[in-house]
C-alpha atoms as a PDB file:
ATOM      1  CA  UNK A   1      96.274 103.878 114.375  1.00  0.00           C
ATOM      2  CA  UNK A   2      97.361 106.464 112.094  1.00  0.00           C
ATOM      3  CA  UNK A   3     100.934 108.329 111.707  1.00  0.00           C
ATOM      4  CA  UNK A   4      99.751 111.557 110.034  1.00  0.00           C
ATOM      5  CA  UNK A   5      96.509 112.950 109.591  1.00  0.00           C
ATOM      6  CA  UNK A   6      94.526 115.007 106.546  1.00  0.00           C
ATOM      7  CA  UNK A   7      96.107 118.646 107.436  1.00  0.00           C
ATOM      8  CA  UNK A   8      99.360 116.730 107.489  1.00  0.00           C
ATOM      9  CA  UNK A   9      98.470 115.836 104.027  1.00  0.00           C
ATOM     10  CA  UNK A  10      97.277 118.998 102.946  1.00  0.00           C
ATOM     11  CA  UNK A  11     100.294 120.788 104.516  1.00  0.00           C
ATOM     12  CA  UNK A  12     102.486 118.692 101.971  1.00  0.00           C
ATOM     13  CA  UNK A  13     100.456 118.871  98.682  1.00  0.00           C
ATOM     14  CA  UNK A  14      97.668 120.823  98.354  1.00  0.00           C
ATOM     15  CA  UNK A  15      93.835 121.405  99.684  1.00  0.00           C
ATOM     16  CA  UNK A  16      91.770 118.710  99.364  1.00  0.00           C
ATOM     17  CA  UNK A  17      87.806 118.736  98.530  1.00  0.00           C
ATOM     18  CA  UNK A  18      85.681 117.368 100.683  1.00  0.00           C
ATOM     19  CA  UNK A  19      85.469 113.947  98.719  1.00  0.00           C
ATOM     20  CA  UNK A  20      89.299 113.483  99.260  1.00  0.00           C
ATOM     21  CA  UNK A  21      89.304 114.051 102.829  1.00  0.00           C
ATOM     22  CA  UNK A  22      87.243 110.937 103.330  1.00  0.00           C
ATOM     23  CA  UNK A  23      88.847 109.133 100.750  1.00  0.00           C
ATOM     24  CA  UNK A  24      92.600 110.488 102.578  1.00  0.00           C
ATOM     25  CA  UNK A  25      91.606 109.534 106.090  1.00  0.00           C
ATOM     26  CA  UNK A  26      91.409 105.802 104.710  1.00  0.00           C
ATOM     27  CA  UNK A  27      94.535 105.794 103.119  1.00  0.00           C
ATOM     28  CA  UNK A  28      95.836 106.945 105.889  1.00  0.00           C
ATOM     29  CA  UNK A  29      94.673 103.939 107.779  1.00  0.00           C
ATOM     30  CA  UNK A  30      95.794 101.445 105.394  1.00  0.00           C
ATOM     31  CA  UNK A  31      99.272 103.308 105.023  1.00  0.00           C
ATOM     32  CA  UNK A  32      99.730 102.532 109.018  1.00  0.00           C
ATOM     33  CA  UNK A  33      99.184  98.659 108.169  1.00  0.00           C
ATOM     34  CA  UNK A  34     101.671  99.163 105.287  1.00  0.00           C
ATOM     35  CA  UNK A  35     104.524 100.841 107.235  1.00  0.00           C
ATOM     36  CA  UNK A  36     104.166  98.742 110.387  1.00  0.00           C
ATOM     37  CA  UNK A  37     104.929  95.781 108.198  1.00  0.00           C
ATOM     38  CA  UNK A  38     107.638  96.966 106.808  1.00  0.00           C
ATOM     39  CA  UNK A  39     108.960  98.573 110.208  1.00  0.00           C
ATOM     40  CA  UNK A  40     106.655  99.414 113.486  1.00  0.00           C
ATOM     41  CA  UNK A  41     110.201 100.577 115.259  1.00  0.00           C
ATOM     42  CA  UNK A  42     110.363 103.213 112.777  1.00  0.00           C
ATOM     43  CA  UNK A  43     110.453 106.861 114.510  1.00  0.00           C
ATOM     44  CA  UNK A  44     106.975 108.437 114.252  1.00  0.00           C
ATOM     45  CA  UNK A  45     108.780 111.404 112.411  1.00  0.00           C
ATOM     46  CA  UNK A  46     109.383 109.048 109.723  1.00  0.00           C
ATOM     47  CA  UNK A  47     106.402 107.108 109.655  1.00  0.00           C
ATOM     48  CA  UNK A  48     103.984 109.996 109.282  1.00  0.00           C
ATOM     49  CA  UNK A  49     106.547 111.700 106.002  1.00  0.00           C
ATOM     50  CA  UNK A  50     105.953 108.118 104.457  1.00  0.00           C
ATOM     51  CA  UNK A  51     102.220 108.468 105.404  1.00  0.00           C
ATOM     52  CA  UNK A  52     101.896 111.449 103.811  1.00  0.00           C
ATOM     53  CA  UNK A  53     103.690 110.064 100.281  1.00  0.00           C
ATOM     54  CA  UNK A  54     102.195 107.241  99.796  1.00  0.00           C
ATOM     55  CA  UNK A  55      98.648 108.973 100.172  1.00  0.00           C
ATOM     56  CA  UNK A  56      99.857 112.018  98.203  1.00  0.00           C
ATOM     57  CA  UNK A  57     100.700 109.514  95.345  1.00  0.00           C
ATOM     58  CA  UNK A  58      97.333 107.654  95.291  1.00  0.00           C
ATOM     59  CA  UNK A  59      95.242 111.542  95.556  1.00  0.00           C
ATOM     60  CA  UNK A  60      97.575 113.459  92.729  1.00  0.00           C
ATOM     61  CA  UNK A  61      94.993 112.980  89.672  1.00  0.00           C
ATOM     62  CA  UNK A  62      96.702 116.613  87.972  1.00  0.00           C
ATOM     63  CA  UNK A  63      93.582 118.353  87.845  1.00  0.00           C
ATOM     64  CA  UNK A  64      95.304 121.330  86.645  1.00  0.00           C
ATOM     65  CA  UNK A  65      97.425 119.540  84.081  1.00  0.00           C
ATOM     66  CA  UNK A  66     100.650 119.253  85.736  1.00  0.00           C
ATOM     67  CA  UNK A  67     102.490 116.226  85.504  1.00  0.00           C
ATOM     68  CA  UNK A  68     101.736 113.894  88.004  1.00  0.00           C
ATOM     69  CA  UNK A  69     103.949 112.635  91.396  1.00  0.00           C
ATOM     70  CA  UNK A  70     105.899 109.419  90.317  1.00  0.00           C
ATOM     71  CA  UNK A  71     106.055 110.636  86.311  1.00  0.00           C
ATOM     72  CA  UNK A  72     109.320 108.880  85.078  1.00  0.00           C
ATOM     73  CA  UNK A  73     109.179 110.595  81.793  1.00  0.00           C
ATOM     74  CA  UNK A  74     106.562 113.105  79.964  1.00  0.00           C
ATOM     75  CA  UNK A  75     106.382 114.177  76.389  1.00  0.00           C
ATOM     76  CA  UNK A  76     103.535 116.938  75.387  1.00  0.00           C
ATOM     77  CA  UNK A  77     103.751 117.473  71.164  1.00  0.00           C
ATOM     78  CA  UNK A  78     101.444 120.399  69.522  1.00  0.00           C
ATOM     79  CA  UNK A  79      99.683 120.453  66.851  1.00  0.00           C
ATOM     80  CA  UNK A  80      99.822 116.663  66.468  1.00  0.00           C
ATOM     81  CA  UNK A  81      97.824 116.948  69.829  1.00  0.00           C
ATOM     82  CA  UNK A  82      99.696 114.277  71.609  1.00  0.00           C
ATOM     83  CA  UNK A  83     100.637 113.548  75.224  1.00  0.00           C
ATOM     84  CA  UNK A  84     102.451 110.654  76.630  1.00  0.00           C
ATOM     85  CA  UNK A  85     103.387 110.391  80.739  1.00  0.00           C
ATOM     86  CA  UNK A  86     105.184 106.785  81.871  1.00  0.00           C
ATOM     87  CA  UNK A  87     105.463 105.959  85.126  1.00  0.00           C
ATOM     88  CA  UNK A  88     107.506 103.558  86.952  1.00  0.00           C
ATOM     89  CA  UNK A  89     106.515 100.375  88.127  1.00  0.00           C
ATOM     90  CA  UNK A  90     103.446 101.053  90.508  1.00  0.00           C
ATOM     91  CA  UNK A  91     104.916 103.686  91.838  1.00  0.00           C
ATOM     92  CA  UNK A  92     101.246 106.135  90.606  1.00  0.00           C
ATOM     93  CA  UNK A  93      97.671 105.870  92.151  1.00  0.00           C
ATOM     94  CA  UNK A  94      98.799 102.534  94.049  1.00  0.00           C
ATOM     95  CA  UNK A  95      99.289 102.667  97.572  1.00  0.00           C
ATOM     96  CA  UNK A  96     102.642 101.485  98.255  1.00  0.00           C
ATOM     97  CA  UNK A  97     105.843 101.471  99.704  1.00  0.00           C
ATOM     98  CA  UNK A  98     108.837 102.659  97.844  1.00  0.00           C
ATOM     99  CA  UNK A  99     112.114 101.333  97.898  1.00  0.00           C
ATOM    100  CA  UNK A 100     113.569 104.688  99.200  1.00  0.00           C
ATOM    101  CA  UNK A 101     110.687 104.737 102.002  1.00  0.00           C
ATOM    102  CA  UNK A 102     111.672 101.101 103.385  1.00  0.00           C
ATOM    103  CA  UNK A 103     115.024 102.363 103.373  1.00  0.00           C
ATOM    104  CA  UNK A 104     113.790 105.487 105.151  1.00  0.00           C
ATOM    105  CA  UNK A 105     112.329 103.249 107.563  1.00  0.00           C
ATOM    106  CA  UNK A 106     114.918 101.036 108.416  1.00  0.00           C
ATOM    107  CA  UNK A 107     113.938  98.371 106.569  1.00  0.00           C
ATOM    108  CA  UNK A 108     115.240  97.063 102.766  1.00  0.00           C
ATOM    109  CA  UNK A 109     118.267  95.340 101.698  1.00  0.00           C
ATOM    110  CA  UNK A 110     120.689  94.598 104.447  1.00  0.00           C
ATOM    111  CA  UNK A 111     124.171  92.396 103.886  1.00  0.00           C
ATOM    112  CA  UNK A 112     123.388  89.555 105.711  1.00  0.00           C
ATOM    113  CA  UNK A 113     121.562  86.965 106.025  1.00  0.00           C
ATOM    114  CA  UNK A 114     119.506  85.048 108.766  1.00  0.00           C
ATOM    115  CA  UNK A 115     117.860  81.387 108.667  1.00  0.00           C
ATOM    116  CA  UNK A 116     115.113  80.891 110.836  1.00  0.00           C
ATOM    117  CA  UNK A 117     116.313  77.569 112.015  1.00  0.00           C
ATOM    118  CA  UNK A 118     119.337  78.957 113.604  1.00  0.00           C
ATOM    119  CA  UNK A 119     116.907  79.261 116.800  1.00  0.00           C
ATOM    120  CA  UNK A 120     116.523  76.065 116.523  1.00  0.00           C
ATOM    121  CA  UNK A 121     120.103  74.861 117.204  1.00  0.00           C
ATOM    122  CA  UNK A 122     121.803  74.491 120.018  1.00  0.00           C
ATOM    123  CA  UNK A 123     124.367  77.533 121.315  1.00  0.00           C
ATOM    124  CA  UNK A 124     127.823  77.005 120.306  1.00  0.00           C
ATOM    125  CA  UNK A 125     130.501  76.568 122.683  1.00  0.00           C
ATOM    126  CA  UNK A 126     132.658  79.800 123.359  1.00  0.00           C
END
């Protein structure tokens, strides 16, 4: 099962050749996996904008020079001929949830906590 689809894709980054379409439709698949992990109640809305993000991360090679999605930080320098793009933490050509999209999702840091032996004990008298 899939949340978005390739013109979804497209519709939120750019045209893609031929090669990406194939290479899209199975992130696409594997995005599904990720997000219902993190949160299969999520609304479909929001599932399929997270689709499209994580896949648009992994596709953005900058063929026409442009920084990439997920730059942190760029420096170009002239005549020295020197570039320099950092990124953070596997946030480029990985396919992965951020932190902002589990918290888009519903899921992430909660106050709380929960210990799965609490099942396990009797119900306390009211």
């Amino acid at each position: 099962m899939v949340y978005a689809t390739v013109e979804d894709v497209e519709a939120r980054f750019r045209p893609l050749t031929p090669e990406e379409t194939t290479i899209c439709e199975t992130l696409l698949e594997d995005a599904a996996v990720r997000i219902d992990d993190c949160n299969a109640d999520a609304s479909p809305d929001k599932k399929k904008i997270v689709s499209c993000d994580m896949v648009k991360r992994v596709l953005d090679t900058s063929p026409d020079g442009q920084i990439p999605l997920g730059a942190t930080q760029s420096t170009v320098s002239a005549l020295g001929y020197s570039q320099s793009v950092t990124f953070g933490g596997g946030s480029y050509g990985e396919l992965r949830l951020m932190p902002s999209e589990r918290r888009f999702l519903g899921a992430g840091n909660k106050i709380g906590s929960y210990s799965p032996i609490q099942e396990l004990a009797p119900e306390a008298a009211s």
